[in-house]
C-alpha atoms as a PDB file:
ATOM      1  CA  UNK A   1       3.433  17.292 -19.075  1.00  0.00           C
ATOM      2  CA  UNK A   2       1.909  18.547 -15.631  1.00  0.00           C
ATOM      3  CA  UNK A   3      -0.345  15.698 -14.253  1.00  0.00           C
ATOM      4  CA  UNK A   4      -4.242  16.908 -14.213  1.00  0.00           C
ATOM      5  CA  UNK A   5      -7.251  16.931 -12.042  1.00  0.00           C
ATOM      6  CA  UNK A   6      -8.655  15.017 -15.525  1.00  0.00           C
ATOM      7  CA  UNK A   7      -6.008  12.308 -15.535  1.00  0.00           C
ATOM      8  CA  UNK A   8      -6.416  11.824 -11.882  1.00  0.00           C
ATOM      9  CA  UNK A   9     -10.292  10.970 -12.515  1.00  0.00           C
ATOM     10  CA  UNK A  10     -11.915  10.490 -15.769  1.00  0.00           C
ATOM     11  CA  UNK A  11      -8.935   7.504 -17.562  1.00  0.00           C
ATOM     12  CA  UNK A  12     -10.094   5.787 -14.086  1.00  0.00           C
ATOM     13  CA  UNK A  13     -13.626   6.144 -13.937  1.00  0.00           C
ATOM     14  CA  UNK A  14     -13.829   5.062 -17.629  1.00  0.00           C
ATOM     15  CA  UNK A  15     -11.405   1.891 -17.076  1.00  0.00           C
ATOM     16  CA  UNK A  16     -13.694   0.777 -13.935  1.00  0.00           C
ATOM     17  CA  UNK A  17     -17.115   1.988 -16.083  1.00  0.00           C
ATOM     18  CA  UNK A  18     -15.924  -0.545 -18.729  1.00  0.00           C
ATOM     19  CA  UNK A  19     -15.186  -3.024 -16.545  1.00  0.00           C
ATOM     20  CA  UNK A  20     -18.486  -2.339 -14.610  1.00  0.00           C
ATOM     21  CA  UNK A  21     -20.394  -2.915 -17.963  1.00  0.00           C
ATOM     22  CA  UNK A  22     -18.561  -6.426 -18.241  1.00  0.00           C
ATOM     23  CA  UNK A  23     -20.001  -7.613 -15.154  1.00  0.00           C
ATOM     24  CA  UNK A  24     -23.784  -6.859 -16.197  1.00  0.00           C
ATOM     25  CA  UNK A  25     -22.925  -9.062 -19.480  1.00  0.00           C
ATOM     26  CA  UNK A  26     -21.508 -11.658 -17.517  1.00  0.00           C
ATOM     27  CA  UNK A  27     -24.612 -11.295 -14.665  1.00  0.00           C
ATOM     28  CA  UNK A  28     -26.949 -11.548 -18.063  1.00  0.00           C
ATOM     29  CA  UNK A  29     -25.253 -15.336 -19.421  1.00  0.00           C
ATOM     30  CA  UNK A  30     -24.867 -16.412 -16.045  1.00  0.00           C
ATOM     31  CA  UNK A  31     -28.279 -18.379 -15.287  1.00  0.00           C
ATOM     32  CA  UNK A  32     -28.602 -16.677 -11.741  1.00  0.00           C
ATOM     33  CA  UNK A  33     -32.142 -14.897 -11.528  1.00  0.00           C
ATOM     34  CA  UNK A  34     -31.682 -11.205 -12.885  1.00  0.00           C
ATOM     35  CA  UNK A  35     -33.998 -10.010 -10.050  1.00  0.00           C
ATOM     36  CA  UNK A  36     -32.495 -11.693  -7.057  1.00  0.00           C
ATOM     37  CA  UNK A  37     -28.999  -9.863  -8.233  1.00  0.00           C
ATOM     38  CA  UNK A  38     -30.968  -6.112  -9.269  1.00  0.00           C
ATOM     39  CA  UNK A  39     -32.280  -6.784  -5.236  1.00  0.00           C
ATOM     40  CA  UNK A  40     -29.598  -7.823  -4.080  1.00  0.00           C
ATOM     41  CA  UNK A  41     -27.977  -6.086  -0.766  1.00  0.00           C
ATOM     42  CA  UNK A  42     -24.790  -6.946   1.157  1.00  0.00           C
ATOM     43  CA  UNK A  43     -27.034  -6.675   4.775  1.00  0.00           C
ATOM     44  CA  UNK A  44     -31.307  -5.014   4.684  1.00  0.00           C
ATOM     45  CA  UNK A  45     -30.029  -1.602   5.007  1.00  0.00           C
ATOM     46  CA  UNK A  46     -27.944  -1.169   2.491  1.00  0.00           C
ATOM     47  CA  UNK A  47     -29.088  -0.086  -0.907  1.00  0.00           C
ATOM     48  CA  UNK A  48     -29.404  -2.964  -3.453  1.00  0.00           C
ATOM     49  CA  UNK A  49     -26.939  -3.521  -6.634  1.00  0.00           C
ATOM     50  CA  UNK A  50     -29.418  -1.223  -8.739  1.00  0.00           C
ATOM     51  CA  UNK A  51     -28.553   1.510  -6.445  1.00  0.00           C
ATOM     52  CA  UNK A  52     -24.885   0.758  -6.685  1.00  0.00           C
ATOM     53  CA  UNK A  53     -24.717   0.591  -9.832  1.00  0.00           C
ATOM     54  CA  UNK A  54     -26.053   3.498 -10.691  1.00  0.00           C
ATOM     55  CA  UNK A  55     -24.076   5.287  -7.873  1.00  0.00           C
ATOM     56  CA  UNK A  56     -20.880   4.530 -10.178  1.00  0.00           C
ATOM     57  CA  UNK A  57     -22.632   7.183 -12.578  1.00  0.00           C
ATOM     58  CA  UNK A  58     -24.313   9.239 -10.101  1.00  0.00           C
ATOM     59  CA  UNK A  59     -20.585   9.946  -8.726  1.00  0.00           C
ATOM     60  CA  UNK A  60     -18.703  10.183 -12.041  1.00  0.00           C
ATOM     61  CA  UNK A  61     -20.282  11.831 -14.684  1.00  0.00           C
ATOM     62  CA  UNK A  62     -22.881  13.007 -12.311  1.00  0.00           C
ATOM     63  CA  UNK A  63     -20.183  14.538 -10.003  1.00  0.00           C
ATOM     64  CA  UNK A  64     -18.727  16.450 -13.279  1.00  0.00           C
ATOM     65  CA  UNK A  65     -22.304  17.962 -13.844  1.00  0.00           C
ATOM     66  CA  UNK A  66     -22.641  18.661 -10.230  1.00  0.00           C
ATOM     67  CA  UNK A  67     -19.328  21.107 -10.827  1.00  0.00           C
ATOM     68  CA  UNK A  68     -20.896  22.437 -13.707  1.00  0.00           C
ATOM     69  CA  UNK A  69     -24.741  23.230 -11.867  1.00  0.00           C
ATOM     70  CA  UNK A  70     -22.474  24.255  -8.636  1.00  0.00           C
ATOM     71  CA  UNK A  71     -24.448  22.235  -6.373  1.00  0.00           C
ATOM     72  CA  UNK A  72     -24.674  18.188  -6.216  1.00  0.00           C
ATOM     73  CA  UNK A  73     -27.995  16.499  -4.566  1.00  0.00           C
ATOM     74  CA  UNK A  74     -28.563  13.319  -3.752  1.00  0.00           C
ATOM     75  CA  UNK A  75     -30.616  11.032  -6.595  1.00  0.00           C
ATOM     76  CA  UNK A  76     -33.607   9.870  -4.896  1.00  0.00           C
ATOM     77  CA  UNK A  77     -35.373   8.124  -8.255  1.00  0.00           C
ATOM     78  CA  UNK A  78     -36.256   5.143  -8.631  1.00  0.00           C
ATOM     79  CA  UNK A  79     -32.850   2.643  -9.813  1.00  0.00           C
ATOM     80  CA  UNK A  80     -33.517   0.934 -13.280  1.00  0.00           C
ATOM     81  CA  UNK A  81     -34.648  -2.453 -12.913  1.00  0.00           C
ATOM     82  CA  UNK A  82     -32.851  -4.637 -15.247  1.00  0.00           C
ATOM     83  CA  UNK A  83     -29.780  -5.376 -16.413  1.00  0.00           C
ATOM     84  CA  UNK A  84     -29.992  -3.736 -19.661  1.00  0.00           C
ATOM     85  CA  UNK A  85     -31.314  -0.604 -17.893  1.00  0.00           C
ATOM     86  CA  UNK A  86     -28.161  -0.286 -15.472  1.00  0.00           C
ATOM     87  CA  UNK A  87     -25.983  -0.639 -18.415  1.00  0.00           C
ATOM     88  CA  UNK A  88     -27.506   2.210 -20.417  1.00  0.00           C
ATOM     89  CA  UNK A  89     -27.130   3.955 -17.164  1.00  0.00           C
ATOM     90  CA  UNK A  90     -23.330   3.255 -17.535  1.00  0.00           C
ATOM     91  CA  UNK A  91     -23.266   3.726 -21.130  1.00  0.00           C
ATOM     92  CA  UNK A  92     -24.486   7.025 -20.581  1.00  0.00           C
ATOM     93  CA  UNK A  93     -22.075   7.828 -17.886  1.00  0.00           C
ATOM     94  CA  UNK A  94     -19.302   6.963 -20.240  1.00  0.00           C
ATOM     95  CA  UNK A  95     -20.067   8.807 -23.301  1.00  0.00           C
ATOM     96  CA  UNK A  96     -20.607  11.825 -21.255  1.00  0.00           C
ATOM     97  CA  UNK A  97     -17.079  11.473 -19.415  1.00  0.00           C
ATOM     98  CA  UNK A  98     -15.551  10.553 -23.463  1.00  0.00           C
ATOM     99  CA  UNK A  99     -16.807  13.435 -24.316  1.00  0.00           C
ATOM    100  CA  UNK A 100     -15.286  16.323 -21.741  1.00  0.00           C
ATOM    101  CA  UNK A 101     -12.701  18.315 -23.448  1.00  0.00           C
ATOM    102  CA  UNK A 102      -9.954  17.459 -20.538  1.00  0.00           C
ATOM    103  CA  UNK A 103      -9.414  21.302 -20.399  1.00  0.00           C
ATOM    104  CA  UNK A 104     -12.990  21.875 -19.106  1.00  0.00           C
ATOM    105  CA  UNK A 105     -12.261  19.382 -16.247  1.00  0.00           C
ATOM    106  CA  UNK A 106      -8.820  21.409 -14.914  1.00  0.00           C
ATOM    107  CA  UNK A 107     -10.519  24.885 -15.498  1.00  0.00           C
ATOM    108  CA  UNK A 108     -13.113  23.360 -12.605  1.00  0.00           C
ATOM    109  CA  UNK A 109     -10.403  24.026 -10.248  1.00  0.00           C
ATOM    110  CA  UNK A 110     -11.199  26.255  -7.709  1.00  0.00           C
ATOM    111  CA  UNK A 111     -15.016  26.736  -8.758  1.00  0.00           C
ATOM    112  CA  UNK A 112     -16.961  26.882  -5.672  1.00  0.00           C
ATOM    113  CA  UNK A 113     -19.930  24.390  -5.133  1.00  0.00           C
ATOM    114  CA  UNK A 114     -21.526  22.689  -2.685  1.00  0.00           C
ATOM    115  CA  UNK A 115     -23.626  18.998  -1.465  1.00  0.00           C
ATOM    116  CA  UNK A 116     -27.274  20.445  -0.700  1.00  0.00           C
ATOM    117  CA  UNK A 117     -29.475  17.505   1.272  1.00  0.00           C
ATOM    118  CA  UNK A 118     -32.634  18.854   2.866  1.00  0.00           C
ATOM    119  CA  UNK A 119     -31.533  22.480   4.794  1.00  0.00           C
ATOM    120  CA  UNK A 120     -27.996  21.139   5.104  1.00  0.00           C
ATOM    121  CA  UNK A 121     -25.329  22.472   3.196  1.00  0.00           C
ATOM    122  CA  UNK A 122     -21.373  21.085   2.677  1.00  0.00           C
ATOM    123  CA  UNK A 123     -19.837  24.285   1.062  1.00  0.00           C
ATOM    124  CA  UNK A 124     -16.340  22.310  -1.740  1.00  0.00           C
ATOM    125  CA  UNK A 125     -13.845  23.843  -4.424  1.00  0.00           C
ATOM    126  CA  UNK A 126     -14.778  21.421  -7.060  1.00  0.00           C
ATOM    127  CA  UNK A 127     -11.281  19.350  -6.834  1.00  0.00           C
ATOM    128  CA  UNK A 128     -11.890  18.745  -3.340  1.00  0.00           C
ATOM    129  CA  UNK A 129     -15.750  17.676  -3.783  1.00  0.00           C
ATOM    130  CA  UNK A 130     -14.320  15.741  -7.321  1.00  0.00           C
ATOM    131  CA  UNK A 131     -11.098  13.954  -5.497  1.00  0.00           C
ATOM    132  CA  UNK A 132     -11.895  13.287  -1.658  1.00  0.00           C
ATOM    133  CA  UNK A 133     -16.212  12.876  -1.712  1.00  0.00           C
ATOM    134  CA  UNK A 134     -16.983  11.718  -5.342  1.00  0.00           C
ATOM    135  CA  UNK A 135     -14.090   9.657  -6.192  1.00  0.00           C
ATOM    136  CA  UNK A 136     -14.176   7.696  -3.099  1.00  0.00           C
ATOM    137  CA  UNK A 137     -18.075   6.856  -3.305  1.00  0.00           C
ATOM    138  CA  UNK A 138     -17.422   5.937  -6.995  1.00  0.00           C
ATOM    139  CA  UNK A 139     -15.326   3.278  -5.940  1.00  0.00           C
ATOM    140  CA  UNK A 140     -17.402   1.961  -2.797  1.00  0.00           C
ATOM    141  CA  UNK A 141     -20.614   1.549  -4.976  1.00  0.00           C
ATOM    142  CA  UNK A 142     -18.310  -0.097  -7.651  1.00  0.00           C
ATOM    143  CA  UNK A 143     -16.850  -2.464  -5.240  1.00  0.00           C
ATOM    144  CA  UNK A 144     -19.487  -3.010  -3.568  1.00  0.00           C
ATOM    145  CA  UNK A 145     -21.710  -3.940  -6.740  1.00  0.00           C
ATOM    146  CA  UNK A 146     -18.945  -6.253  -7.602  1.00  0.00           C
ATOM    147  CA  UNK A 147     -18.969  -7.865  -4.229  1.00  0.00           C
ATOM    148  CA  UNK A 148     -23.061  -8.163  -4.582  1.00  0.00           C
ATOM    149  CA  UNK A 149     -22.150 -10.107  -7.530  1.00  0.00           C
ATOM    150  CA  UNK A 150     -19.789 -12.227  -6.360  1.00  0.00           C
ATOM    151  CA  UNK A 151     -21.960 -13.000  -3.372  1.00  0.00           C
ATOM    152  CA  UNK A 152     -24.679 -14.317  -5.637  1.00  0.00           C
ATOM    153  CA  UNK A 153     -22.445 -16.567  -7.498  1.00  0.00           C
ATOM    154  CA  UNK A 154     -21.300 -14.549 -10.455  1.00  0.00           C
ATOM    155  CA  UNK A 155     -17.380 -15.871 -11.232  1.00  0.00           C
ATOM    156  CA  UNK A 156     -15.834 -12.779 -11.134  1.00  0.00           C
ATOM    157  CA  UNK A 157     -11.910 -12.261 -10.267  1.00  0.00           C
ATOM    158  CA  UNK A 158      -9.465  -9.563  -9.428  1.00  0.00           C
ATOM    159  CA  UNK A 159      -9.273  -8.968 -13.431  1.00  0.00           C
ATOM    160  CA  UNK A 160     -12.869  -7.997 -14.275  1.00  0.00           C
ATOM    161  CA  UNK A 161     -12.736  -5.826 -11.531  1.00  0.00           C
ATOM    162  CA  UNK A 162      -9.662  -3.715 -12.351  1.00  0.00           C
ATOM    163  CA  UNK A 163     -10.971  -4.099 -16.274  1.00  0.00           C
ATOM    164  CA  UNK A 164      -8.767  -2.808 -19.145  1.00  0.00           C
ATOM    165  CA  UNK A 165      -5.352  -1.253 -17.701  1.00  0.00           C
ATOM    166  CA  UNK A 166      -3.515   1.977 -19.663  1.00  0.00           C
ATOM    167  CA  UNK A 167      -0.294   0.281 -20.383  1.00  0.00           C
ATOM    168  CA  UNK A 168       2.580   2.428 -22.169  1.00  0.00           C
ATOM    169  CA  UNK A 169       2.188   2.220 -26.244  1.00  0.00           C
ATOM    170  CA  UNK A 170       5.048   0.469 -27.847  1.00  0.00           C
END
């Protein structure tokens, strides 16, 4: 079986999705105030963990609709405001990527598209916007959420980042 632009994103955007939802849970029992983490930002001009988190979306499911519409713009609304809100956000983001037929992802190949901000323009195939602009701002706003956590005390380790691996069935 050929390896596929689908296996090379959506198995890994859902693995770090799930795992993304397990750190809102854990944020939500942990005692620390839910707004001071929602704020939270790594340095003043950075985005806070709202943003991030709902960047992980933004650039997975999001990016997948952005192939579809041909064009991907930059989400300037307003980031939910509570834990529960960010993880509908993820939710979301999940059951859309479940529920891609994995053929519809490799038949993207080639489609043209392009990042529209303001009068500038950044002219992709879709596998080259998917692999080298979404898929690496996917895992900077996930990282960097689970940093923001971490900062504010949240005990988080190298496991509930990675999240549920795809081991080989016995």
């Amino acid at each position: 079986m050929a390896f596929t632009l689908h296996a090379a994103l959506v198995p890994g955007w859902l693995q770090i999705i799930g795992a993304a939802r397990g750190w809102l849970a854990k944020a939500g029992h942990s005692g620390i105030a839910e707004q001071e983490l929602i704020e939270s930002r790594l340095i003043a001009d950075m985005l806070p963990f709202r943003y991030q988190v709902r960047s992980i979306a933004t650039h997975s499911a999001g990016a997948i609709s952005a192939v579809r519409a041909g064009v991907y713009t930059s989400d300037r609304s307003p980031s939910p405001t509570s834990l529960a809100a960010l993880d509908e956000v993820l939710l979301d983001a999940a059951a859309c990527l479940e529920a891609i037929d994995p053929g519809e992802v490799d038949d993207l190949i080639g489609r043209r598209m392009c990042i529209s901000v303001g009068e500038h323009r950044i002219d992709f195939v879709a596998e080259d916007f998917l692999l080298s602009f979404s898929q690496p701002n996917f895992y900077f706003h996930a990282t960097t959420a689970y940093g923001l956590l971490r900062m504010n005390g949240l005990a988080l380790g190298k496991p509930d980042f990675v999240g549920a691996v795809r081991v080989k069935p016995s």
